[in-house]
Every structure is written in C-alpha cells, then in structure tokens.
N, C-alpha and C. Protein backbone atom coordinates (compact mmCIF):
# COMPACT_ATOMS: atom_id res chain seq x y z
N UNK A 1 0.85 -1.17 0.00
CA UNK A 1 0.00 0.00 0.00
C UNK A 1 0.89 1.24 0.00
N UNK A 2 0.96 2.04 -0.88
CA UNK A 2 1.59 3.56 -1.03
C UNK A 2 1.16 4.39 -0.03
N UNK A 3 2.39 5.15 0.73
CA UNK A 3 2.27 6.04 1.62
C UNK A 3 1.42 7.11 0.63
N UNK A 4 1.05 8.00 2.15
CA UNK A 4 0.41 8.81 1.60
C UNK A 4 1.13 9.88 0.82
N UNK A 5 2.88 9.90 1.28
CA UNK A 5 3.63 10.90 0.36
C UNK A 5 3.79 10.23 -0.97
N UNK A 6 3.89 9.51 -0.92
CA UNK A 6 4.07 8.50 -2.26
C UNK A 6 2.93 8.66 -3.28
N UNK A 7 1.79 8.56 -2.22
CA UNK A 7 0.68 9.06 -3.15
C UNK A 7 0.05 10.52 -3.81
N UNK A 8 1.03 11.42 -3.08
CA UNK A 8 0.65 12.81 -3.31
C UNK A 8 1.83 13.22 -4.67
N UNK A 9 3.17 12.08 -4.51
CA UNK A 9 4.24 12.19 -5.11
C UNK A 9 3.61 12.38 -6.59
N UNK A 10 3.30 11.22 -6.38
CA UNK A 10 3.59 10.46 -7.99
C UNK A 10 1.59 10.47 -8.27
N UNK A 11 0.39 10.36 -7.63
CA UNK A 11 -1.07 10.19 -8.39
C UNK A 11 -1.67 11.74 -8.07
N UNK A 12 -1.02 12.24 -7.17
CA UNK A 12 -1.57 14.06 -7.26
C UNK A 12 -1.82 14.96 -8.44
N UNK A 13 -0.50 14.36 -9.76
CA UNK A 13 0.10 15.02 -10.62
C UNK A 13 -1.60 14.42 -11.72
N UNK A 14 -1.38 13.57 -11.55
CA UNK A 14 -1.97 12.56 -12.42
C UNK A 14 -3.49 13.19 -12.31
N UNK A 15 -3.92 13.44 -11.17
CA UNK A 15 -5.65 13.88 -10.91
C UNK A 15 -5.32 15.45 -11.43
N UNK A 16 -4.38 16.06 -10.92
CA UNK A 16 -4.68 17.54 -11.29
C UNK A 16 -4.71 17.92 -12.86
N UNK A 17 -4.17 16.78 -13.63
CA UNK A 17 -4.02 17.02 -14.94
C UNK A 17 -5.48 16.74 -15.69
N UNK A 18 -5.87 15.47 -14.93
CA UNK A 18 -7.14 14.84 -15.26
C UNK A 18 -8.68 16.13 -15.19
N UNK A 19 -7.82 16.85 -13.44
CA UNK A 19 -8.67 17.59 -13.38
C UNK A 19 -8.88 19.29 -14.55
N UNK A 20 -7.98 19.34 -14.89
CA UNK A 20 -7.63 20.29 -15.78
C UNK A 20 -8.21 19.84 -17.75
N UNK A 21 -8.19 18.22 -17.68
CA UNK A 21 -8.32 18.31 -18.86
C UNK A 21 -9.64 18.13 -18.69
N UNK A 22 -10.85 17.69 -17.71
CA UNK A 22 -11.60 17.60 -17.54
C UNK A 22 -12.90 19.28 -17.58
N UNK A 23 -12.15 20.20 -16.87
CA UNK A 23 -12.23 21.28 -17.24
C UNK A 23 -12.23 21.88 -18.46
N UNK A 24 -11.35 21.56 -19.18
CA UNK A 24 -10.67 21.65 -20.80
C UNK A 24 -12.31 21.25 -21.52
N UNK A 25 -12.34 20.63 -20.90
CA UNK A 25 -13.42 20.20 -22.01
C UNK A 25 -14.93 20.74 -21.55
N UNK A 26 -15.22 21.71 -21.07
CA UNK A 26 -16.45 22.16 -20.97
C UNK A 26 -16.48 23.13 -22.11
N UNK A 27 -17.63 23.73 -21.52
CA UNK A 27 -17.94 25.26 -22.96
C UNK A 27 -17.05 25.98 -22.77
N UNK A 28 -16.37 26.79 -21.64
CA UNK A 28 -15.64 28.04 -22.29
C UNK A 28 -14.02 27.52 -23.00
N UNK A 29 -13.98 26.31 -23.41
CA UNK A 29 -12.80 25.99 -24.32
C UNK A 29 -12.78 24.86 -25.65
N UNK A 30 -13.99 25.41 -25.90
CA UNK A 30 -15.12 24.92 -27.32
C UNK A 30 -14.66 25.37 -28.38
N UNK A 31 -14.52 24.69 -29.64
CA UNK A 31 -14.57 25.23 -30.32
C UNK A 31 -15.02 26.45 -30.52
N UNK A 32 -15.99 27.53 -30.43
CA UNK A 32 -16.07 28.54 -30.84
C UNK A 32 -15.76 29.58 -30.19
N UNK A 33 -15.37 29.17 -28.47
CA UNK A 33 -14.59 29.78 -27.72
C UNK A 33 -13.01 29.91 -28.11
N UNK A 34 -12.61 28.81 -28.35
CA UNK A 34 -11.52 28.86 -28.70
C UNK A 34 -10.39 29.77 -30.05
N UNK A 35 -11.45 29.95 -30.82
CA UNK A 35 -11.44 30.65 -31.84
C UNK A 35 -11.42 31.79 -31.92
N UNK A 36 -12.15 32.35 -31.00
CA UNK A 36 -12.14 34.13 -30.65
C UNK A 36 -10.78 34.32 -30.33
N UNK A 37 -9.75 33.53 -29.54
CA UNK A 37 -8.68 34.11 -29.10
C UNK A 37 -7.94 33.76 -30.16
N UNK A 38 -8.05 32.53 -30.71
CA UNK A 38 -6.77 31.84 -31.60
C UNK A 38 -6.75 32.55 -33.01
N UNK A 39 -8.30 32.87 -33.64
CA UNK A 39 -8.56 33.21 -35.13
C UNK A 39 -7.49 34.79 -35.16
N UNK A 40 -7.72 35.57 -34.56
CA UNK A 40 -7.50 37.17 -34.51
C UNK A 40 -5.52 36.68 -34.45
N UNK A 41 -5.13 35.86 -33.14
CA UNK A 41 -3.77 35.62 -33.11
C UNK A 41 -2.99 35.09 -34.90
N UNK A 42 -3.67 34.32 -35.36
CA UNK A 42 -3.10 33.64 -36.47
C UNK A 42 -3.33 34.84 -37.53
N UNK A 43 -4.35 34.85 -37.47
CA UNK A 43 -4.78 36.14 -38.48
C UNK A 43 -3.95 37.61 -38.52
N UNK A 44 -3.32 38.12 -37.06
CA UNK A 44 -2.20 39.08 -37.18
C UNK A 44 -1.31 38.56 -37.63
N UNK A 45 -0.68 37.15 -37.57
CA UNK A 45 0.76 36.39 -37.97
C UNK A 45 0.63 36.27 -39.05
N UNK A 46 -0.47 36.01 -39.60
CA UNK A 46 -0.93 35.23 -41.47
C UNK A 46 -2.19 36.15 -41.48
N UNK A 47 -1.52 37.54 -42.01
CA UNK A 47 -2.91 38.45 -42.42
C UNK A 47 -3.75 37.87 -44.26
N UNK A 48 -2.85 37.15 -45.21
CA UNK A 48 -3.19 36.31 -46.19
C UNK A 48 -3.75 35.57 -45.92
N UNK A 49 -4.11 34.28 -44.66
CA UNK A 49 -4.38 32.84 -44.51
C UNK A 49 -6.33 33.30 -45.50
N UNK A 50 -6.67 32.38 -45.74
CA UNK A 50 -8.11 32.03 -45.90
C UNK A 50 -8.92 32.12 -44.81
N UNK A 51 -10.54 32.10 -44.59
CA UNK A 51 -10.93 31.31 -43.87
C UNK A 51 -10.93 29.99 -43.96
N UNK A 52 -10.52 29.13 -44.98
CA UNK A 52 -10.60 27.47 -44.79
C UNK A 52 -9.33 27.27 -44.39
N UNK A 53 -8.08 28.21 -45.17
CA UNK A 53 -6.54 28.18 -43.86
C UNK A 53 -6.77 28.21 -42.75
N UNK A 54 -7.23 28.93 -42.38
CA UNK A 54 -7.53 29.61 -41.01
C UNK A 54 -8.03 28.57 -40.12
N UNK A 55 -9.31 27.97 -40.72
CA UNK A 55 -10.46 27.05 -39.43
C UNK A 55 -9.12 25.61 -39.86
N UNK A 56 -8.57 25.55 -40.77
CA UNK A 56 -7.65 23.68 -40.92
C UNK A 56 -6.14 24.25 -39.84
N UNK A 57 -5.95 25.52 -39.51
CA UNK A 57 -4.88 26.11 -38.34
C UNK A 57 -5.65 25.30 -36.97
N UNK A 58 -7.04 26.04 -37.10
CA UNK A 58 -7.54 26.21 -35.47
C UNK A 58 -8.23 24.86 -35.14
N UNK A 59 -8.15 23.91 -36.27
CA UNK A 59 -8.64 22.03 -36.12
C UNK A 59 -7.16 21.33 -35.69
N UNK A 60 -5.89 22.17 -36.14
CA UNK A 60 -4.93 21.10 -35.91
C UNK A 60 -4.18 21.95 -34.84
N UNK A 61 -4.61 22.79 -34.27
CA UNK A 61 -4.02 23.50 -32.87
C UNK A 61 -4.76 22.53 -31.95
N UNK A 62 -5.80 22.41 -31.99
CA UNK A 62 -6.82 21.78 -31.47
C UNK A 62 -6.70 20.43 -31.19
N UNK A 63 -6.31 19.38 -32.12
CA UNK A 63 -5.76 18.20 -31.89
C UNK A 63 -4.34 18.09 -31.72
N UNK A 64 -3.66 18.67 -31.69
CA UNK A 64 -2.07 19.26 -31.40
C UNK A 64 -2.52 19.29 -29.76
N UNK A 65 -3.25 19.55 -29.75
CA UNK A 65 -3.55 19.74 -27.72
C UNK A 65 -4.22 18.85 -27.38
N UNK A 66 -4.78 17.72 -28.01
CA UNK A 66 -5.42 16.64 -27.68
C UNK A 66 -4.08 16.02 -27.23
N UNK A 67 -3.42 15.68 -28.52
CA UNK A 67 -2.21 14.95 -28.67
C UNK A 67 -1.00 15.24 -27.32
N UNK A 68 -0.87 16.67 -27.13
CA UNK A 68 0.44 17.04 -26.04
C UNK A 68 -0.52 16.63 -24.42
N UNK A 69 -2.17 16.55 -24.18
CA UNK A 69 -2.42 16.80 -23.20
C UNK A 69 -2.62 15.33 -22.56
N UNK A 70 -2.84 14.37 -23.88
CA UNK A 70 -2.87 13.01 -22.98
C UNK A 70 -1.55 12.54 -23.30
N UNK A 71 -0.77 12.82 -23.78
CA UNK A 71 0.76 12.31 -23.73
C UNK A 71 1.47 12.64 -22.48
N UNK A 72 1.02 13.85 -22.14
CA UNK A 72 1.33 14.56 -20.70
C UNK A 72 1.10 13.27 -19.47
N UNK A 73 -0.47 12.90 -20.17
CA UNK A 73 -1.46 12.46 -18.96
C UNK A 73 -0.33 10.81 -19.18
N UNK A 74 -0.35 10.44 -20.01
CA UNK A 74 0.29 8.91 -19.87
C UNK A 74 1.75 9.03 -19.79
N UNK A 75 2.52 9.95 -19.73
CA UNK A 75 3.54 10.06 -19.05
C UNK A 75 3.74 9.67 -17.38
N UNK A 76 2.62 11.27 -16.96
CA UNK A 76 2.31 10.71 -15.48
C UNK A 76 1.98 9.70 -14.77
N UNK A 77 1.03 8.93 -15.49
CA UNK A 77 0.78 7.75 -15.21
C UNK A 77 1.81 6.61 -15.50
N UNK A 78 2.38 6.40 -16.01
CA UNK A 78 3.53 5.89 -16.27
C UNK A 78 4.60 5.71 -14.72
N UNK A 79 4.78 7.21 -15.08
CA UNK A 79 5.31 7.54 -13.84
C UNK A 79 5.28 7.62 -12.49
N UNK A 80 3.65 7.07 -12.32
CA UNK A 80 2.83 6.96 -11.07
C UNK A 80 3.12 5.69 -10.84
N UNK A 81 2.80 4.89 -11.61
CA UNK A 81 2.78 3.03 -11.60
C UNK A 81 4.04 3.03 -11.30
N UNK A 82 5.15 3.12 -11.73
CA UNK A 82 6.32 2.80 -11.88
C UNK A 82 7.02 3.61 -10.57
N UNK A 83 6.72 4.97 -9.65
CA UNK A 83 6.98 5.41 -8.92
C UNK A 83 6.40 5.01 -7.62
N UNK A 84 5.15 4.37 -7.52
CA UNK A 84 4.31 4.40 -6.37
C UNK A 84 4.85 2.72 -5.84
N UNK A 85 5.24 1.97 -7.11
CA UNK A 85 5.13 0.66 -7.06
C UNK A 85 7.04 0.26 -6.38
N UNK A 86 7.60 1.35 -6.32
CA UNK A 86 8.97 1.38 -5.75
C UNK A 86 9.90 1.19 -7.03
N UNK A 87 9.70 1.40 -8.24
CA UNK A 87 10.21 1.15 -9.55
C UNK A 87 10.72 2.26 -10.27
N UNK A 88 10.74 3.36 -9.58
CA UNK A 88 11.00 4.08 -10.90
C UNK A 88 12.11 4.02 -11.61
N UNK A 89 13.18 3.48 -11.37
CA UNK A 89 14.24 3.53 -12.43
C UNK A 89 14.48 1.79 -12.62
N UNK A 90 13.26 1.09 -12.53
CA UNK A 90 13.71 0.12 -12.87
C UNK A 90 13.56 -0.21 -14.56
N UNK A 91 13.81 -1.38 -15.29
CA UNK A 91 14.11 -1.94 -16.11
C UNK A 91 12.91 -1.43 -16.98
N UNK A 92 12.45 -1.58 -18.10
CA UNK A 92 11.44 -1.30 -19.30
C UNK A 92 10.17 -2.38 -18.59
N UNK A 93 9.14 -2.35 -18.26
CA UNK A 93 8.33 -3.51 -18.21
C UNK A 93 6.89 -3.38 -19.07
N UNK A 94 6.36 -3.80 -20.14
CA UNK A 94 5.47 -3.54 -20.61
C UNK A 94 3.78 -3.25 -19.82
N UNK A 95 4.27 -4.10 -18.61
CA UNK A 95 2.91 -4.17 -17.84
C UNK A 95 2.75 -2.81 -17.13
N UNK A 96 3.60 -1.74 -17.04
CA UNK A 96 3.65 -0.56 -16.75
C UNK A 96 2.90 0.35 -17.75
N UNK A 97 2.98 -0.08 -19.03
CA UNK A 97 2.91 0.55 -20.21
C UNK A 97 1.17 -0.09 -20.53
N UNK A 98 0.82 -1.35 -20.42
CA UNK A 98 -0.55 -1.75 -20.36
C UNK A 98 -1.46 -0.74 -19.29
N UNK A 99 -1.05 -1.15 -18.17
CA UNK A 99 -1.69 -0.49 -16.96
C UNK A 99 -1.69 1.30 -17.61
N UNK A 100 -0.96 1.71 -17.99
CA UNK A 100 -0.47 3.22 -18.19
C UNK A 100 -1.57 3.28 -19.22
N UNK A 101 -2.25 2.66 -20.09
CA UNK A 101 -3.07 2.36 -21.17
C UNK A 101 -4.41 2.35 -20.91
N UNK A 102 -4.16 1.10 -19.72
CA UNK A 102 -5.56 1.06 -19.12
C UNK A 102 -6.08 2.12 -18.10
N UNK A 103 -5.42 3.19 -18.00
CA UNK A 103 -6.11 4.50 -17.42
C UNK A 103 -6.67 5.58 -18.03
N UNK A 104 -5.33 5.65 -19.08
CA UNK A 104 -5.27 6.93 -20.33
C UNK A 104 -6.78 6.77 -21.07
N UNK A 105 -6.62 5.45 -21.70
CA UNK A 105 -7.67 5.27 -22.45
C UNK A 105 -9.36 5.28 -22.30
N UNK A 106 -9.57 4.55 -21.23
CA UNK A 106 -11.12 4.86 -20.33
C UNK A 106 -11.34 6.04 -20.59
N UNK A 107 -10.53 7.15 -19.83
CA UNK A 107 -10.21 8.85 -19.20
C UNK A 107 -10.72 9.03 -20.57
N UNK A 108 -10.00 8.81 -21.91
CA UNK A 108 -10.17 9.51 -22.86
C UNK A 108 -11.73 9.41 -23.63
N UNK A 109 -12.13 7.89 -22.90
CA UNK A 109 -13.61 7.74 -23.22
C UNK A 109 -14.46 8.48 -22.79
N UNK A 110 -14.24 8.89 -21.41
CA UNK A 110 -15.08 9.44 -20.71
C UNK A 110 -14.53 10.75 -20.81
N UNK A 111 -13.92 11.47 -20.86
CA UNK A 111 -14.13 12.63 -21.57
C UNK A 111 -14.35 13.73 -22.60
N UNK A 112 -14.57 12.40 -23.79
CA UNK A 112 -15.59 12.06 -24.93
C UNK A 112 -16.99 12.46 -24.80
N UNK A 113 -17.62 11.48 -23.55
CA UNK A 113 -18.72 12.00 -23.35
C UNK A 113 -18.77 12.38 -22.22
N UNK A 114 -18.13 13.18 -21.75
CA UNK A 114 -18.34 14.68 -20.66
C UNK A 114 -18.68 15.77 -22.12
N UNK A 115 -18.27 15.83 -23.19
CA UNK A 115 -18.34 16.50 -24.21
C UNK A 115 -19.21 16.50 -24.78
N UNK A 116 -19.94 15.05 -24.97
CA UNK A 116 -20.75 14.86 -25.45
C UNK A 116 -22.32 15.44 -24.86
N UNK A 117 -22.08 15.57 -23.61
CA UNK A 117 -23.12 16.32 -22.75
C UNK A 117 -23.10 17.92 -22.51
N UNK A 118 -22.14 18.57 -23.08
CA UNK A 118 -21.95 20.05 -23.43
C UNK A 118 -22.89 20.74 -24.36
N UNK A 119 -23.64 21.62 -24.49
CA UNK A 119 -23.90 21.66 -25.79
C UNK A 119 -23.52 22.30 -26.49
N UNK A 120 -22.42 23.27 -26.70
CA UNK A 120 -21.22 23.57 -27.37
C UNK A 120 -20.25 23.00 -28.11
N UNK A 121 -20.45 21.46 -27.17
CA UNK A 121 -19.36 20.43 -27.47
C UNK A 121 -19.97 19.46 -28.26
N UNK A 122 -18.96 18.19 -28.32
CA UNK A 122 -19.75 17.10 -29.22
C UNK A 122 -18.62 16.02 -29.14
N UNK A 123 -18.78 14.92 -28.34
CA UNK A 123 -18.19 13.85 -28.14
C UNK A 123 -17.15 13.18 -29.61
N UNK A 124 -16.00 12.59 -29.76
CA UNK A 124 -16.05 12.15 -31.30
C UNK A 124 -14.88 10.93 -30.85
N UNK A 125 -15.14 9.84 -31.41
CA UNK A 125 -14.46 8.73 -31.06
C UNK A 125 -12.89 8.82 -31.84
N UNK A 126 -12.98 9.97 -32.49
CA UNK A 126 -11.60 10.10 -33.62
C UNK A 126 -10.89 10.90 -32.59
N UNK A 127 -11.38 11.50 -31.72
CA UNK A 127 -10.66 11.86 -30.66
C UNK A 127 -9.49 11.43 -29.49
N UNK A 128 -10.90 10.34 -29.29
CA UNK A 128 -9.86 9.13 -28.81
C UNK A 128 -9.04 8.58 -29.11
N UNK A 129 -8.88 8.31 -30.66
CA UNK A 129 -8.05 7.79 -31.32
C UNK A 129 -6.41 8.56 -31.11
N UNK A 130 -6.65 9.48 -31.36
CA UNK A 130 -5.84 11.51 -31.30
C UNK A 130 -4.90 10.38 -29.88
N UNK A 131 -6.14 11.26 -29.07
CA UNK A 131 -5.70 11.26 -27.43
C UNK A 131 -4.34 9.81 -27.46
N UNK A 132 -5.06 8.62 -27.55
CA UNK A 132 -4.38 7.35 -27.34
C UNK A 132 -2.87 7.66 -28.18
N UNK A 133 -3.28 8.29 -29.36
CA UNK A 133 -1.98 8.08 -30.32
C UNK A 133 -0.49 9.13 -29.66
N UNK A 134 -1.23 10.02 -28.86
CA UNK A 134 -0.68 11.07 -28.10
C UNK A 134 0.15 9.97 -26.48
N UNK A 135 -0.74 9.35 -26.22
CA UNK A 135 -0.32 8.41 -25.09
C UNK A 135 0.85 7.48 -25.45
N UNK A 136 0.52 6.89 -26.99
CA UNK A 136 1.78 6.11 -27.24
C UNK A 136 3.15 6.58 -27.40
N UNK A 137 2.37 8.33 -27.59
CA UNK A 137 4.26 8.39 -28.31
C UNK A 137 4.39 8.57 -27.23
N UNK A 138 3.92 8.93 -25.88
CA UNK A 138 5.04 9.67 -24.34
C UNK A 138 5.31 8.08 -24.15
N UNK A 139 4.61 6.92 -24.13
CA UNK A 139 4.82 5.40 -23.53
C UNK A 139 6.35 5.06 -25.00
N UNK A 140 6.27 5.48 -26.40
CA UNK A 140 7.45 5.45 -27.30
C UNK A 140 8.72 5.85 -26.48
N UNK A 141 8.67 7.27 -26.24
CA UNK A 141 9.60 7.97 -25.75
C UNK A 141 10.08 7.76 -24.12
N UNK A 142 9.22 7.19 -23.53
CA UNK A 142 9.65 6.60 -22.37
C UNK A 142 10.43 5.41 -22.17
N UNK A 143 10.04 4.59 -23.08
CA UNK A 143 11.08 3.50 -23.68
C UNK A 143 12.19 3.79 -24.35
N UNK A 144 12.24 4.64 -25.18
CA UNK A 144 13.92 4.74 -25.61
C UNK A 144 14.68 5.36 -24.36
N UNK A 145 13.86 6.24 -23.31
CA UNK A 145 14.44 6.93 -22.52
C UNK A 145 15.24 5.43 -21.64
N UNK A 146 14.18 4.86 -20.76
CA UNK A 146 14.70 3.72 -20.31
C UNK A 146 15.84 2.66 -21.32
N UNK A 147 15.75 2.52 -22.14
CA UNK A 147 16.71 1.84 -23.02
C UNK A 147 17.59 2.81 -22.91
N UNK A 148 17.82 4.26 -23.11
CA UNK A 148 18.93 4.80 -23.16
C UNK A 148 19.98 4.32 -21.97
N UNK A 149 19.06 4.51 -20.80
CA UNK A 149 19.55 4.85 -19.30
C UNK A 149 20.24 3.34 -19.13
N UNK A 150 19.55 2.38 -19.34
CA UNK A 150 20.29 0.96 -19.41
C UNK A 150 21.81 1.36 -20.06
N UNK A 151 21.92 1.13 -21.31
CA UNK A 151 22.95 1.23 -21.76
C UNK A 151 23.74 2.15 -21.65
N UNK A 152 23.54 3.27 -21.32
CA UNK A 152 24.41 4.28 -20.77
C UNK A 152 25.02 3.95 -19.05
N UNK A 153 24.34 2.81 -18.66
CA UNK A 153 24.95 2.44 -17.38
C UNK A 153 26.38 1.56 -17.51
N UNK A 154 27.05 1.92 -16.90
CA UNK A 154 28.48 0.60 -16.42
C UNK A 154 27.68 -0.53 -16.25
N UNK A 155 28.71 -1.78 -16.62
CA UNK A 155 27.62 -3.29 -16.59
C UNK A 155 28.47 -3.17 -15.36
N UNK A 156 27.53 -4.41 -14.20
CA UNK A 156 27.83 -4.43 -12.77
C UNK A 156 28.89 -5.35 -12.63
C-alpha cells in the first residue's frame, strides 16, 4: 500500500491534470470559444491565410492539444505506476505501459462523453483515437528513454 507521500508524489500530478483536462473540455474551451482568441492571433501572424486556412490552423491546434495533453497524462501515469510501485528507475516492463493504457484510455472515453453532454461540445471517437496516439508516443519515448539509461549504465 503507497504512503500517503508516495501518493501525493507520484497520483496528485496525475488527478490535477485529469482535473484540468476535464475542465478543458467544458464550454468556455469549445470550439467557438476557442477561436475568438486563436482566429484574430493567427490572423495578425498570417494576415493572407483564408478562412478554410484559417479554421484547418484552429482544427490542428486543437488536436495538437489533444495529442500534447494526454501524452502529458500517460507520461504521469507511467510515472505513477512505476513510482508508487517502488520502480522508478527500474528496467522497461510492458505491464507498466498496459496499466499506463488502461487508465489513459477509459479517461479519454469518458471525456468524450463529458463533451458529449456540453452543448457547445460534441463527443467524437476520432478523438480518442488523437488522445491514445498522443499516449503512445510519451509510452514510445519513455522507452527509448529507459533503453537509453540501461545502456548508458556501467555493466555491474
């Protein structure tokens, strides 16, 4: 059983992010909220863009933050399992990387339809897709990291 510092260490990070992306996803960071601030920004940088430039900018800013916010989220988690469990610098284990999967991914269901109950918003399973593909690369990059750290060690 994880102390309670252990637990503030390493699953604190993990809820406040959850709690933030959970937030993220109500009305005032909706699509058409989002646009008031972002359209005018791109539009001083790219006074040429189109409006169909413009809205294919503010669709892939948009999944660009799907992508960095659950990669974030399965990092932490990663890092929770592997920290809480007395592991963190241990060896590559895939079951870290399952478990790290089996949190990310639910989360990303269910905040699908937290969206889906907005009416601003609108749930979309291609989202999930986004989100997960965002999870693999931090679980990618966590593995070469660990493979680095191996081989960059003296053998014992």
């Amino acid at each position: 059983m994880p102390s309670l510092g252990s637990f503030l260490k390493y699953w604190l990070p993990v809820l406040g992010l959850m709690a933030v992306i959970f937030f993220a996803s109500g009305d005032r960071l909706s699509f058409e909220h989002s646009s008031r601030v972002l359209g005018p920004l791109v539009r001083w940088l790219f006074p040429r863009l189109t409006p169909q430039q413009l809205h294919l900018i503010h669709v892939a800013a948009r999944k660009g933050a799907h992508v960095t916010e659950y990669a974030l989220l399965a990092a932490l988690v990663w890092r929770a399992f592997r920290g809480s469990l007395g592991q963190i610098r241990a060896p590559w284990q895939w079951s870290h990387a399952a478990a790290t999967l089996g949190v990310v991914i639910p989360y990303a269901l269910l905040d699908e339809l937290h969206q889906s109950l907005i009416p601003s918003r609108q749930g979309s399973l291609a989202d999930v897709v986004i989100d997960t593909a965002g999870a693999c690369l931090a679980l990618a990059i966590a593995w070469l990291v660990v493979r680095w750290r191996q081989r960059s060690q003296p053998p014992a």
